[in-house]
Structure formats: C-alpha cells, structure tokens
PDB file of N, CA and C in Angstrom:
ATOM      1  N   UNK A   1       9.239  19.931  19.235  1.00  0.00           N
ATOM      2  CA  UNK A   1       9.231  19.582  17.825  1.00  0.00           C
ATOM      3  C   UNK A   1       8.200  20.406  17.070  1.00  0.00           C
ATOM      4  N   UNK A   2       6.995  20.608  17.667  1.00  0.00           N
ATOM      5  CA  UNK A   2       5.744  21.272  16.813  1.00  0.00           C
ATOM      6  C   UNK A   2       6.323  22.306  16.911  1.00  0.00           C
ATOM      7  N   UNK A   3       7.074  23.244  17.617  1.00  0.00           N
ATOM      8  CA  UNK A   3       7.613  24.933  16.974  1.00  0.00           C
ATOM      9  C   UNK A   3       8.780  24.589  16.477  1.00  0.00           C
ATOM     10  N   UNK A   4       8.751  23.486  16.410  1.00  0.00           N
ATOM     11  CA  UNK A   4      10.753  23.765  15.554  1.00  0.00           C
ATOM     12  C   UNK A   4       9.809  24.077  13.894  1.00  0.00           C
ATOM     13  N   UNK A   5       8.745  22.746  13.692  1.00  0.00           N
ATOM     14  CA  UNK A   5       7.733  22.717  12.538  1.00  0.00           C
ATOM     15  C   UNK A   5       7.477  24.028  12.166  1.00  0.00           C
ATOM     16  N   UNK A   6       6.690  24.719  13.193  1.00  0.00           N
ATOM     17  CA  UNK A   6       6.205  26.145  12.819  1.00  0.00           C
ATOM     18  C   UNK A   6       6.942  26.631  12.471  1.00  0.00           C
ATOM     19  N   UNK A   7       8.253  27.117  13.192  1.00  0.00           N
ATOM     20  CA  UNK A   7       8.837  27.954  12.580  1.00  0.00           C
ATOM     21  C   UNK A   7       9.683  27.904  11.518  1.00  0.00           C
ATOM     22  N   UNK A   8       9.999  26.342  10.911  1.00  0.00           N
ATOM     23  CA  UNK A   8      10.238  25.903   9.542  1.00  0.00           C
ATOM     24  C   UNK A   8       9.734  26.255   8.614  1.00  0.00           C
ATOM     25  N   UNK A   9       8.182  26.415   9.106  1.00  0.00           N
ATOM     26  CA  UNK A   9       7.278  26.683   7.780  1.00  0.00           C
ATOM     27  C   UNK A   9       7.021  28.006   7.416  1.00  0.00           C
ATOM     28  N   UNK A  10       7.275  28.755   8.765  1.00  0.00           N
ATOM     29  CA  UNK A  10       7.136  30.273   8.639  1.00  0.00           C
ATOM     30  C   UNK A  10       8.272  30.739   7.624  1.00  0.00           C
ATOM     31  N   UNK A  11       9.548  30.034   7.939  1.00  0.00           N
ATOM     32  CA  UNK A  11      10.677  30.591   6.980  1.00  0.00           C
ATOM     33  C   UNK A  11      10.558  30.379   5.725  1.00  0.00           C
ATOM     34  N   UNK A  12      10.008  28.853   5.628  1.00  0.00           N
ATOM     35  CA  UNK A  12       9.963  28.381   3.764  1.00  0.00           C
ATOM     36  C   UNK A  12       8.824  28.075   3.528  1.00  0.00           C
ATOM     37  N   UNK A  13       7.158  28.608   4.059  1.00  0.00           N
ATOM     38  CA  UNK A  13       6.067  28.616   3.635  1.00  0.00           C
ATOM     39  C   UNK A  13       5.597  27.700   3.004  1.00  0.00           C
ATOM     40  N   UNK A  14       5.948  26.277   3.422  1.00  0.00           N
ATOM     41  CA  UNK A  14       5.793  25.075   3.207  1.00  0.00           C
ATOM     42  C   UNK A  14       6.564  24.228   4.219  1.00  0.00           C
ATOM     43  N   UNK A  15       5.968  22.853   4.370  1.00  0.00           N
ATOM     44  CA  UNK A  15       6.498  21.892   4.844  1.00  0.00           C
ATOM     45  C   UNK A  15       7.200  21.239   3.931  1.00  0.00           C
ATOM     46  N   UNK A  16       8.245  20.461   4.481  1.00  0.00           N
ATOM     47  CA  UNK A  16       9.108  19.313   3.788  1.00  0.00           C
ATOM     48  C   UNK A  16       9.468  18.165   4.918  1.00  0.00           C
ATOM     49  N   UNK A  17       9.131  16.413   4.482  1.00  0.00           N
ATOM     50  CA  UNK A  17       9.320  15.825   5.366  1.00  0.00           C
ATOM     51  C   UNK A  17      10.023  14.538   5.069  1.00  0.00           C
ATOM     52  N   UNK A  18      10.295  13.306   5.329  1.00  0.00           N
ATOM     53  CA  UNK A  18      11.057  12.470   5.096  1.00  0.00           C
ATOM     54  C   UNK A  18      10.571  11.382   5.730  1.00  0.00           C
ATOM     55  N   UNK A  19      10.069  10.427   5.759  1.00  0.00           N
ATOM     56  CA  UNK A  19       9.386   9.356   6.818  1.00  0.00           C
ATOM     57  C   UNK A  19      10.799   8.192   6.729  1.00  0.00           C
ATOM     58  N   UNK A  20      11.241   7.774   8.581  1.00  0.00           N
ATOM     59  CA  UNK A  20      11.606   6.762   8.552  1.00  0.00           C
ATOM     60  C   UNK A  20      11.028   6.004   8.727  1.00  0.00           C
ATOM     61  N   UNK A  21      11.392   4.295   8.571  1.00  0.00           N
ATOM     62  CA  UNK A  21      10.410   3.156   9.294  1.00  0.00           C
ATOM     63  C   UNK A  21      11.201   2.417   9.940  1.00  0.00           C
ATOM     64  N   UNK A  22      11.201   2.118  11.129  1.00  0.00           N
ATOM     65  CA  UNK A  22      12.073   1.069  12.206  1.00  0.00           C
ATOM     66  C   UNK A  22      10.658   0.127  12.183  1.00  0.00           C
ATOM     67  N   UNK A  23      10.612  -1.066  11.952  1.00  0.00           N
ATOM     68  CA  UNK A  23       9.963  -1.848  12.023  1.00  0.00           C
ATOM     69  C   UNK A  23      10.117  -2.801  13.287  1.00  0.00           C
ATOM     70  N   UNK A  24       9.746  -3.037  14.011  1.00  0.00           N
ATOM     71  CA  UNK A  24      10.371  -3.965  15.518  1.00  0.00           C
ATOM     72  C   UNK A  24       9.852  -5.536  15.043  1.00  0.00           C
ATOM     73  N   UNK A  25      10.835  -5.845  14.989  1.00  0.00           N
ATOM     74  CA  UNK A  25      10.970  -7.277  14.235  1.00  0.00           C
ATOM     75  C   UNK A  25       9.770  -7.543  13.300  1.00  0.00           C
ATOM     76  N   UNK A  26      10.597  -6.804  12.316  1.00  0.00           N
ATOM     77  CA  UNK A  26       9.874  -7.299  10.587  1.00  0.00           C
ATOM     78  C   UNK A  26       9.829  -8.291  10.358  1.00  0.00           C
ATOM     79  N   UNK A  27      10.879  -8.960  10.433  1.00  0.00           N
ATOM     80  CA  UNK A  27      10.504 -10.531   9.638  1.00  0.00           C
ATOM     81  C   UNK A  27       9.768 -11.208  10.360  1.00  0.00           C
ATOM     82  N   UNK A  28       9.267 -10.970  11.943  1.00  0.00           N
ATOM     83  CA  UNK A  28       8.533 -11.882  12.537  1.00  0.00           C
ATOM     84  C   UNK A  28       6.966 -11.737  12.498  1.00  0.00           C
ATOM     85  N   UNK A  29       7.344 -10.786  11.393  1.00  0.00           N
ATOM     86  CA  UNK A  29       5.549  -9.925  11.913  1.00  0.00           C
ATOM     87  C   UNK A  29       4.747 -10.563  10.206  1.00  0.00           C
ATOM     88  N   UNK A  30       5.251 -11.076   9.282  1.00  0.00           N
ATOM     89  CA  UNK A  30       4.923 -11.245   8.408  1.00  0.00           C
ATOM     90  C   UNK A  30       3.893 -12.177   8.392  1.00  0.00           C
ATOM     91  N   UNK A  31       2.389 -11.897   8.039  1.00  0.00           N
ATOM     92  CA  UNK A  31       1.611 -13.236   7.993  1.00  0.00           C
ATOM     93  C   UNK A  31       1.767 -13.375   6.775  1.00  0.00           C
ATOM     94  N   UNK A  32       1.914 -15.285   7.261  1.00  0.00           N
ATOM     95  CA  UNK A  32       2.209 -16.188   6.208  1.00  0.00           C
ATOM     96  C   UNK A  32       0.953 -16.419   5.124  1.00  0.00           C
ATOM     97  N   UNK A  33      -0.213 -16.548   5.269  1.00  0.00           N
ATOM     98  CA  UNK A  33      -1.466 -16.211   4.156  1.00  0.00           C
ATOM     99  C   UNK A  33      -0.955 -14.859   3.483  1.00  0.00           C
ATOM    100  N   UNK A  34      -0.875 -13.787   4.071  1.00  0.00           N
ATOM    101  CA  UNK A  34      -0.235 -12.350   3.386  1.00  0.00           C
ATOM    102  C   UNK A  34       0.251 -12.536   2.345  1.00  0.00           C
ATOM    103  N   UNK A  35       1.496 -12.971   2.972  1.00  0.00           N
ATOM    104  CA  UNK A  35       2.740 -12.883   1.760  1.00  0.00           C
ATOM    105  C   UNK A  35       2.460 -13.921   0.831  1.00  0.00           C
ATOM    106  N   UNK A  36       1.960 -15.175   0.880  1.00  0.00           N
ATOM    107  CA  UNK A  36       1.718 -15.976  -0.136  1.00  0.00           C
ATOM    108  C   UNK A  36       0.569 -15.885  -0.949  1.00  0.00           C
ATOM    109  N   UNK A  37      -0.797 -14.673  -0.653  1.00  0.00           N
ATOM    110  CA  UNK A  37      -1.061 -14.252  -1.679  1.00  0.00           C
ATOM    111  C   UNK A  37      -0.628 -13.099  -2.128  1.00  0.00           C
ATOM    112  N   UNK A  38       0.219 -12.389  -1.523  1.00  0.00           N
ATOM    113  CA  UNK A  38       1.066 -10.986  -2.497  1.00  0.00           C
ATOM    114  C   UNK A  38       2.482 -11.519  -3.396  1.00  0.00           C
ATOM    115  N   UNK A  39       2.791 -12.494  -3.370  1.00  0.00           N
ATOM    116  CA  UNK A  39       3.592 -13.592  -3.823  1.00  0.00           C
ATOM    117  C   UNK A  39       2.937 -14.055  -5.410  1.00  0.00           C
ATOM    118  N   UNK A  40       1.659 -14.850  -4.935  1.00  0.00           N
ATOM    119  CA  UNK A  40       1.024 -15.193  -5.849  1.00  0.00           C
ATOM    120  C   UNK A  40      -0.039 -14.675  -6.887  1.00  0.00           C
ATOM    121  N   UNK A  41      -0.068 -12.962  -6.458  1.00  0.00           N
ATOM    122  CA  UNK A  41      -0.932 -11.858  -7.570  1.00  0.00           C
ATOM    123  C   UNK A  41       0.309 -11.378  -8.241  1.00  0.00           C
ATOM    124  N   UNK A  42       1.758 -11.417  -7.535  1.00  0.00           N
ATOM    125  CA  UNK A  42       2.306 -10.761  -8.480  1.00  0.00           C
ATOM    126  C   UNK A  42       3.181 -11.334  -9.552  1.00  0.00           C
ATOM    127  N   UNK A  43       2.754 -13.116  -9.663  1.00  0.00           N
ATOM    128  CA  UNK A  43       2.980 -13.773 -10.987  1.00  0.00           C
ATOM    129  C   UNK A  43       4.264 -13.890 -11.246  1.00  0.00           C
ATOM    130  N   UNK A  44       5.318 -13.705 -10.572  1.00  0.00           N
ATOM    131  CA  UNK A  44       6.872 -14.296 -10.966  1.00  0.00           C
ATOM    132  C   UNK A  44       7.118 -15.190 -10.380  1.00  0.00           C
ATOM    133  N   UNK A  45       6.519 -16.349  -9.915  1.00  0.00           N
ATOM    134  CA  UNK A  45       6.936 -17.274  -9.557  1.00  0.00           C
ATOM    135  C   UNK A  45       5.820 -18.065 -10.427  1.00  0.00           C
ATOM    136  N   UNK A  46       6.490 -19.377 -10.721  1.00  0.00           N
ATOM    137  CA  UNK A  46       6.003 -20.301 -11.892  1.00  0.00           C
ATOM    138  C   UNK A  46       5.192 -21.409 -10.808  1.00  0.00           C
ATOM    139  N   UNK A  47       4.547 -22.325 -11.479  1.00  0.00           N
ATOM    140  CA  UNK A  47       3.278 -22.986 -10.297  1.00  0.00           C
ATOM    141  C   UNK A  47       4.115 -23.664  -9.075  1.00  0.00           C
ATOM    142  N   UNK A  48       5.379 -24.270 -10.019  1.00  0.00           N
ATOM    143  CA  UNK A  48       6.318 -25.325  -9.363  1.00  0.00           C
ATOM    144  C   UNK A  48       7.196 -24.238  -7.902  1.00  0.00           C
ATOM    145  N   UNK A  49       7.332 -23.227  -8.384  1.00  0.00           N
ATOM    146  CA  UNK A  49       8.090 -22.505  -7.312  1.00  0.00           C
ATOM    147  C   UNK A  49       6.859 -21.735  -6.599  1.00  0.00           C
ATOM    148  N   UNK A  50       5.915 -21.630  -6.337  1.00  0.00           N
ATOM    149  CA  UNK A  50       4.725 -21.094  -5.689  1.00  0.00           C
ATOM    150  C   UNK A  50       4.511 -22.452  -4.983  1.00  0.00           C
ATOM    151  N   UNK A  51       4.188 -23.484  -5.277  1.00  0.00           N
ATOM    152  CA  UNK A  51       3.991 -24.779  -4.447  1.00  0.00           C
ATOM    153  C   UNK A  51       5.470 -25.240  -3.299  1.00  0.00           C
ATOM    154  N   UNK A  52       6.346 -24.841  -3.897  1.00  0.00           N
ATOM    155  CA  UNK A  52       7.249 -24.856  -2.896  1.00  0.00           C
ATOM    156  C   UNK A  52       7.856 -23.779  -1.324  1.00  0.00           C
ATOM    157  N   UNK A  53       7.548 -22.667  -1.923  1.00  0.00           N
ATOM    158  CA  UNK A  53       7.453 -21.662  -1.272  1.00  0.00           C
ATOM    159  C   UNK A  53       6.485 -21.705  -0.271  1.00  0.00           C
ATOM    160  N   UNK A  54       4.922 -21.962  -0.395  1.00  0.00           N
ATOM    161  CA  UNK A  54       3.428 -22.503  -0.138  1.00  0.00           C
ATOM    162  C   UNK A  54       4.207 -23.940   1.271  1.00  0.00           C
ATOM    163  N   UNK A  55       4.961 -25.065   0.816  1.00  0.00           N
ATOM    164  CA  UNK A  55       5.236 -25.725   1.604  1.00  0.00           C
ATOM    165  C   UNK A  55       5.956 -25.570   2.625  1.00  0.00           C
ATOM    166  N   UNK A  56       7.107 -24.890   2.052  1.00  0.00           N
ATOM    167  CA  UNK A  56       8.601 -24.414   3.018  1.00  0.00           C
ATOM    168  C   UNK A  56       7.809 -23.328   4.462  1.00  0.00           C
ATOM    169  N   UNK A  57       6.842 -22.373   3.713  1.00  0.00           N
ATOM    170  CA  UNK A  57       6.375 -21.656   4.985  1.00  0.00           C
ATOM    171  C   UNK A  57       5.383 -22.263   5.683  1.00  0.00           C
ATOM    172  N   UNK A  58       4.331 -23.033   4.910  1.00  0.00           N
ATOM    173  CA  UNK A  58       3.213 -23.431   5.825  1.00  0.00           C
ATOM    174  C   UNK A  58       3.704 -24.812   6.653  1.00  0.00           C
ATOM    175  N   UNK A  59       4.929 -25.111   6.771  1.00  0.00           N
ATOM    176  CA  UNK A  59       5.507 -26.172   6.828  1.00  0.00           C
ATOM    177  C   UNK A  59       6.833 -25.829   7.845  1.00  0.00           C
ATOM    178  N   UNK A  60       6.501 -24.303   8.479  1.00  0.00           N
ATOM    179  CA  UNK A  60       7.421 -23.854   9.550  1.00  0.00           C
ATOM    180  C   UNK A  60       6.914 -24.766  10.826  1.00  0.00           C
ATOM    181  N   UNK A  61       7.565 -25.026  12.154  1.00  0.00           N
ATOM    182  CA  UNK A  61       7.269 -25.442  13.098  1.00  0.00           C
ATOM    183  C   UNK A  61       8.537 -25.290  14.586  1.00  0.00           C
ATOM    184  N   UNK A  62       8.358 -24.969  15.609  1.00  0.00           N
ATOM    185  CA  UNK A  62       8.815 -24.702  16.573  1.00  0.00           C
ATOM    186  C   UNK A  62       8.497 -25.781  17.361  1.00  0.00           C
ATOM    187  N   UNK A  63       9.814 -26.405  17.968  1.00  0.00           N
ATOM    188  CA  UNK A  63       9.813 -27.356  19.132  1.00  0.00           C
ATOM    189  C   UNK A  63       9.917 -26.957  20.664  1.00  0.00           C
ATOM    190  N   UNK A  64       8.985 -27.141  21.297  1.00  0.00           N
ATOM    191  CA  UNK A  64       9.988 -26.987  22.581  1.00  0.00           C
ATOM    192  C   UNK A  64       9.439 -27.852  23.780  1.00  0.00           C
ATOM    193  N   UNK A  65      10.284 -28.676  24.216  1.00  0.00           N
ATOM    194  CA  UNK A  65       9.545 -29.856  25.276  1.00  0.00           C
ATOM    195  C   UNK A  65       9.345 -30.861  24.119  1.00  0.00           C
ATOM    196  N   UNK A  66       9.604 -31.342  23.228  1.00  0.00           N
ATOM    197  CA  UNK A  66       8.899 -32.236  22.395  1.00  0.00           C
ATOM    198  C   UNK A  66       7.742 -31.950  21.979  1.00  0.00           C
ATOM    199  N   UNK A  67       7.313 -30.749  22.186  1.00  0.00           N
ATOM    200  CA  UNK A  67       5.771 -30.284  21.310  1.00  0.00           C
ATOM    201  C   UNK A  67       6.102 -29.553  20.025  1.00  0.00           C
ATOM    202  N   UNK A  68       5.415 -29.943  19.238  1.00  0.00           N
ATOM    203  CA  UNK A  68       5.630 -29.048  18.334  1.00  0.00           C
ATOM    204  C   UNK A  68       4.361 -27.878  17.851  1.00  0.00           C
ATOM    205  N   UNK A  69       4.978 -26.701  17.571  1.00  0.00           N
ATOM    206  CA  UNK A  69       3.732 -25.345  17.577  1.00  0.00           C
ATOM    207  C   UNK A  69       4.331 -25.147  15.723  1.00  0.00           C
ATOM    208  N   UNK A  70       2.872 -24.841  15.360  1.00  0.00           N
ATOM    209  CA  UNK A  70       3.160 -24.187  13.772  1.00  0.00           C
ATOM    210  C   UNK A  70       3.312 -23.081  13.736  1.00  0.00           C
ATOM    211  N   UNK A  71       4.094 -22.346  13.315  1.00  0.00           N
ATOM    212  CA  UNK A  71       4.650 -20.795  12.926  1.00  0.00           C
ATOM    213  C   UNK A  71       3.966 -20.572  11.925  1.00  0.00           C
ATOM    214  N   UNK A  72       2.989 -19.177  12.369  1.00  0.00           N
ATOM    215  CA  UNK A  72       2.067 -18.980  11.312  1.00  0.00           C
ATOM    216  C   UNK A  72       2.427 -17.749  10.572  1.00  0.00           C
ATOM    217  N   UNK A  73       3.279 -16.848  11.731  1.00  0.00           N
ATOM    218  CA  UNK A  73       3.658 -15.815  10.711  1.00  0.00           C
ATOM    219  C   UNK A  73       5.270 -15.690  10.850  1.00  0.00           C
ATOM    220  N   UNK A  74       6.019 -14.862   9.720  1.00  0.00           N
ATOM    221  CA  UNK A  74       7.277 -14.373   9.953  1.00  0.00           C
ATOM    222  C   UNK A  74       7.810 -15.034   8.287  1.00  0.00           C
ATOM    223  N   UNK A  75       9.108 -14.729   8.116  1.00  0.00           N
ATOM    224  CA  UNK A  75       9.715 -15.456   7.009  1.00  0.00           C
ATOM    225  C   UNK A  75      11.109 -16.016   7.743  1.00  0.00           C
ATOM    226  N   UNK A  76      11.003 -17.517   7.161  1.00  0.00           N
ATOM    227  CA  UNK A  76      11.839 -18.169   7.478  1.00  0.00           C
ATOM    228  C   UNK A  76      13.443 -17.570   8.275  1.00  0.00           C
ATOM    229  N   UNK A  77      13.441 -17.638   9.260  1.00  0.00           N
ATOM    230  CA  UNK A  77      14.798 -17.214   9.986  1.00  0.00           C
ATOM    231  C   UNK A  77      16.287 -17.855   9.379  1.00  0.00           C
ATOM    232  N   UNK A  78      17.217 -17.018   9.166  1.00  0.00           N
ATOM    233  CA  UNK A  78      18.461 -17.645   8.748  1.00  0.00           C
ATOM    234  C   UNK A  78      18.413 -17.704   7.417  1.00  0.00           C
ATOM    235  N   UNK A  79      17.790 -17.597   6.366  1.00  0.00           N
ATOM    236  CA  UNK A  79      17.090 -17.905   5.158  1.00  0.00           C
ATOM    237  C   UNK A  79      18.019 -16.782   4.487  1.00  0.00           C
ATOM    238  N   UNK A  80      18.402 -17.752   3.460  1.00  0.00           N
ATOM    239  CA  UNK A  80      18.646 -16.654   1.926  1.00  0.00           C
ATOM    240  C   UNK A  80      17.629 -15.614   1.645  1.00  0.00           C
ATOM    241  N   UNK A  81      16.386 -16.382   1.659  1.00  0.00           N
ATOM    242  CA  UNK A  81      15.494 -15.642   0.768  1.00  0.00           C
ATOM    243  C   UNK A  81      14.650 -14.715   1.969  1.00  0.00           C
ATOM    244  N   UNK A  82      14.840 -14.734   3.091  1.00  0.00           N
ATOM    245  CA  UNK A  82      14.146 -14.025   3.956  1.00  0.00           C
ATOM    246  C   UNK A  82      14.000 -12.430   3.637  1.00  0.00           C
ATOM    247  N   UNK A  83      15.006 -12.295   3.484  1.00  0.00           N
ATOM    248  CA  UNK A  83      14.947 -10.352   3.069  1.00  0.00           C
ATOM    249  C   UNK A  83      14.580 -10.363   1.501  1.00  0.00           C
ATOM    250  N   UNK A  84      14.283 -11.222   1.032  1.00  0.00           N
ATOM    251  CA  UNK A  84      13.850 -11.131  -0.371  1.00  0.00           C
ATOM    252  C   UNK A  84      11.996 -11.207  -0.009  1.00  0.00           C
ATOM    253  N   UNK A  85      11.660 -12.111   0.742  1.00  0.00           N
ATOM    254  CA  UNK A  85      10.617 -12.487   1.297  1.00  0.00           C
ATOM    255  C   UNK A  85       9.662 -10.979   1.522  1.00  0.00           C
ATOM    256  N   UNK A  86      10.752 -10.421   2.572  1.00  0.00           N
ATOM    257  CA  UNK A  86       9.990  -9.146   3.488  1.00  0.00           C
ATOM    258  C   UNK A  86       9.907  -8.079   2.436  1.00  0.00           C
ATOM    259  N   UNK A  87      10.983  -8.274   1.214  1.00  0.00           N
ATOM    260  CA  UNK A  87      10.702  -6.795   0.376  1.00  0.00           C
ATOM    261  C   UNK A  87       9.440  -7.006  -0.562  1.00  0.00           C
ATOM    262  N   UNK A  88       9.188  -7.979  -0.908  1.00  0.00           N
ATOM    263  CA  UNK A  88       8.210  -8.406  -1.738  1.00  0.00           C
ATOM    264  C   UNK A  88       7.017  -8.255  -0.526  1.00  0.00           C
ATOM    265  N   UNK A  89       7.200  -8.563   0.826  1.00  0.00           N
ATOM    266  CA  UNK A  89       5.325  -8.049   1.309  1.00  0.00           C
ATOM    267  C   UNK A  89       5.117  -6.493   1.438  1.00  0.00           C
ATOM    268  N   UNK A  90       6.547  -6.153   1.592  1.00  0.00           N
ATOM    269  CA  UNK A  90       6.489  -4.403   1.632  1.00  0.00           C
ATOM    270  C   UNK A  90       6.379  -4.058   0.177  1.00  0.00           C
ATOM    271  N   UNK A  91       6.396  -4.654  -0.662  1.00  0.00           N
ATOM    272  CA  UNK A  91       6.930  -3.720  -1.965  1.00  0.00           C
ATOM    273  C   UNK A  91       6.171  -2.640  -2.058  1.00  0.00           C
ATOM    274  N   UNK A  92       4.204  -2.315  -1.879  1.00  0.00           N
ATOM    275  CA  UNK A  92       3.574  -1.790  -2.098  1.00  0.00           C
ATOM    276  C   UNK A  92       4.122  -0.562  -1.737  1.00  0.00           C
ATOM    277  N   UNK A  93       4.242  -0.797  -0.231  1.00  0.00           N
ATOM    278  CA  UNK A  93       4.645   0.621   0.344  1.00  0.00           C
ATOM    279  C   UNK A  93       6.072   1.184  -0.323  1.00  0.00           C
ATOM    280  N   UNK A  94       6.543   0.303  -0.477  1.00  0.00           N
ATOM    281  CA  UNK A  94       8.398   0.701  -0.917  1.00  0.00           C
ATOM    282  C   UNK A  94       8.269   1.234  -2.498  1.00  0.00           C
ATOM    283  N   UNK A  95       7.036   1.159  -3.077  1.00  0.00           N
ATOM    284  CA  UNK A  95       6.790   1.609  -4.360  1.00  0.00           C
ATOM    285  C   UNK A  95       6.396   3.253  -4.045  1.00  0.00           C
ATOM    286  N   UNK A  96       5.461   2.910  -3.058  1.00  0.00           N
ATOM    287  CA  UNK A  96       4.617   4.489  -2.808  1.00  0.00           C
ATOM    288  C   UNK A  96       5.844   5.454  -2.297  1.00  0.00           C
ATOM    289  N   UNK A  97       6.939   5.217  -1.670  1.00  0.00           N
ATOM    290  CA  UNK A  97       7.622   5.551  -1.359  1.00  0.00           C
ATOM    291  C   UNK A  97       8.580   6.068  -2.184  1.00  0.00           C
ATOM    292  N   UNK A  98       8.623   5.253  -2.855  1.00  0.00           N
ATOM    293  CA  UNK A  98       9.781   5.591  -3.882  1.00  0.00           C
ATOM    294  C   UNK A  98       9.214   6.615  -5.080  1.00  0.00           C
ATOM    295  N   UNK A  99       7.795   6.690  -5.504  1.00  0.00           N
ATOM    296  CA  UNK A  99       7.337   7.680  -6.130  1.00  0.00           C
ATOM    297  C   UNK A  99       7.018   8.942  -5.535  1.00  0.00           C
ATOM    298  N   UNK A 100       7.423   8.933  -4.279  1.00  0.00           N
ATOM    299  CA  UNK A 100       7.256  10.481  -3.836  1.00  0.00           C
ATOM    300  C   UNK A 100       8.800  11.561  -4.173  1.00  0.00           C
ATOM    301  N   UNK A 101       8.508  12.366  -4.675  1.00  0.00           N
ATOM    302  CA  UNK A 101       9.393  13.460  -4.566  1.00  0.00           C
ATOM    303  C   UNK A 101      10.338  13.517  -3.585  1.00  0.00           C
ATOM    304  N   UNK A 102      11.792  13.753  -4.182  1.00  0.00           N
ATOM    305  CA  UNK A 102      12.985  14.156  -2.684  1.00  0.00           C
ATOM    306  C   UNK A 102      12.317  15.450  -2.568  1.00  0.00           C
ATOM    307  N   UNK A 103      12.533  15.103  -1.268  1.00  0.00           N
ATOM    308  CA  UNK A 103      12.394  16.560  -0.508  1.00  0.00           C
ATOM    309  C   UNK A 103      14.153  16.991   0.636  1.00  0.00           C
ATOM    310  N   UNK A 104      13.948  18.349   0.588  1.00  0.00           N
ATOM    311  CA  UNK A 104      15.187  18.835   1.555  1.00  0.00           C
ATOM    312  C   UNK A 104      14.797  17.770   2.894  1.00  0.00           C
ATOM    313  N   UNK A 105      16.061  17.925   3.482  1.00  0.00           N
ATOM    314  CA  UNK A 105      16.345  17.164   5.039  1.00  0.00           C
ATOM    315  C   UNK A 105      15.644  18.265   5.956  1.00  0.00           C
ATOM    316  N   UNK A 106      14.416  18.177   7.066  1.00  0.00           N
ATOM    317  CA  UNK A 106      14.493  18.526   7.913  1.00  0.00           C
ATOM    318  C   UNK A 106      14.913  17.880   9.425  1.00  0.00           C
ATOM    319  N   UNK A 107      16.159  18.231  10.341  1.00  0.00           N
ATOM    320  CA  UNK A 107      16.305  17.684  11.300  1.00  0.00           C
ATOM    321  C   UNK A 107      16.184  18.950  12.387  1.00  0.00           C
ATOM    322  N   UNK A 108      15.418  18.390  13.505  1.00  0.00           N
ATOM    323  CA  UNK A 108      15.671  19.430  14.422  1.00  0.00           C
ATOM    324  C   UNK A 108      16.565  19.499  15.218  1.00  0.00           C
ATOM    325  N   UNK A 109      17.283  18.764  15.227  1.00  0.00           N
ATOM    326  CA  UNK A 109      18.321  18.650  16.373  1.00  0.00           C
ATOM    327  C   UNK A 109      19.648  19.444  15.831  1.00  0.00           C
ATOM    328  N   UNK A 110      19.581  19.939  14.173  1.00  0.00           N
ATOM    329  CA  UNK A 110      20.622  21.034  14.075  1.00  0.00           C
ATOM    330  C   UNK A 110      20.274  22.496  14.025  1.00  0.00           C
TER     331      UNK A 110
END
C-alpha cells in the first residue's frame, strides 16, 4: 500500500484520500451520560422530551437468571429512534466530515 501511495503522489504531486468508518457495534458502544449530554447542549429537545429520553435510557436493564444488570451504554436495541440516537452522538464528526472537500477515489486494488 505505502508504494502504491508513493507512486500516486509522484504522478499527481499530491495526495488525495477518502476515510471509511466500520464501526464494530456502534450502537453498543454509545455511553449513555455521552449522548444525553450531546442531546442536551444541542437544545432540540424541549424539557418534557429530554426527561423522557433521560428515563427510557437510564432505565435500560438486562435479565438473565432473574438478575437484573443496568445497561449503561448503547442506544436502545430494536428502537425507532436508535439510528437517530447514534447520528446525533456522531454528528460532530459527520459534520467535520461533511465539510471536507470531495476528493478523487484512490483505490489500490485497480
């Protein structure tokens, strides 16, 4: 890969790059303090829907054997709002992202 690079750059005297992200289980990785203050700086949710949101997650719990364990991080599994959940803790990055310049495709494998 580092001479496919070099010699990319030798031809067009610059780099050009593209970042993917595979996240290995995103929604489970979400801490729940996190997202409910990046939730609650960014002011679209009204007190009544911040107190509910605040309950529904801190108010996750896992059974097994008759014990019950509190789920401290992730967004609700099965959930409508789950992928609404995860874009709002990413947004930052998905902003920075989105203000960078297209750039050409480099793949090395053609």
């Amino acid at each position: 890969m580092s001479e496919y690079l070099k010699q990319y750059k030798d031809k067009h005297k610059s780099y050009h790059g593209i970042i993917f992200i595979d996240f290995k289980a995103a929604f489970d990785t979400v801490p729940h303090n996190n997202l409910l203050q990046i939730v609650s700086d960014k002011k679209f949710l009204n007190y009544f829907e911040m107190d509910l949101l605040n309950f529904l997650i801190k108010n996750s719990y896992l059974e097994i054997n008759g014990s019950k364990y509190r789920i401290k991080k992730g967004v609700p599994q099965g959930s409508i709002i789950s992928p609404l959940l995860f874009d709002i803790f990413m947004d930052d990055l998905i902003n920075f992202l989105k203000n960078k310049p297209t750039r050409e495709k480099v793949d090395p494998h053609n």
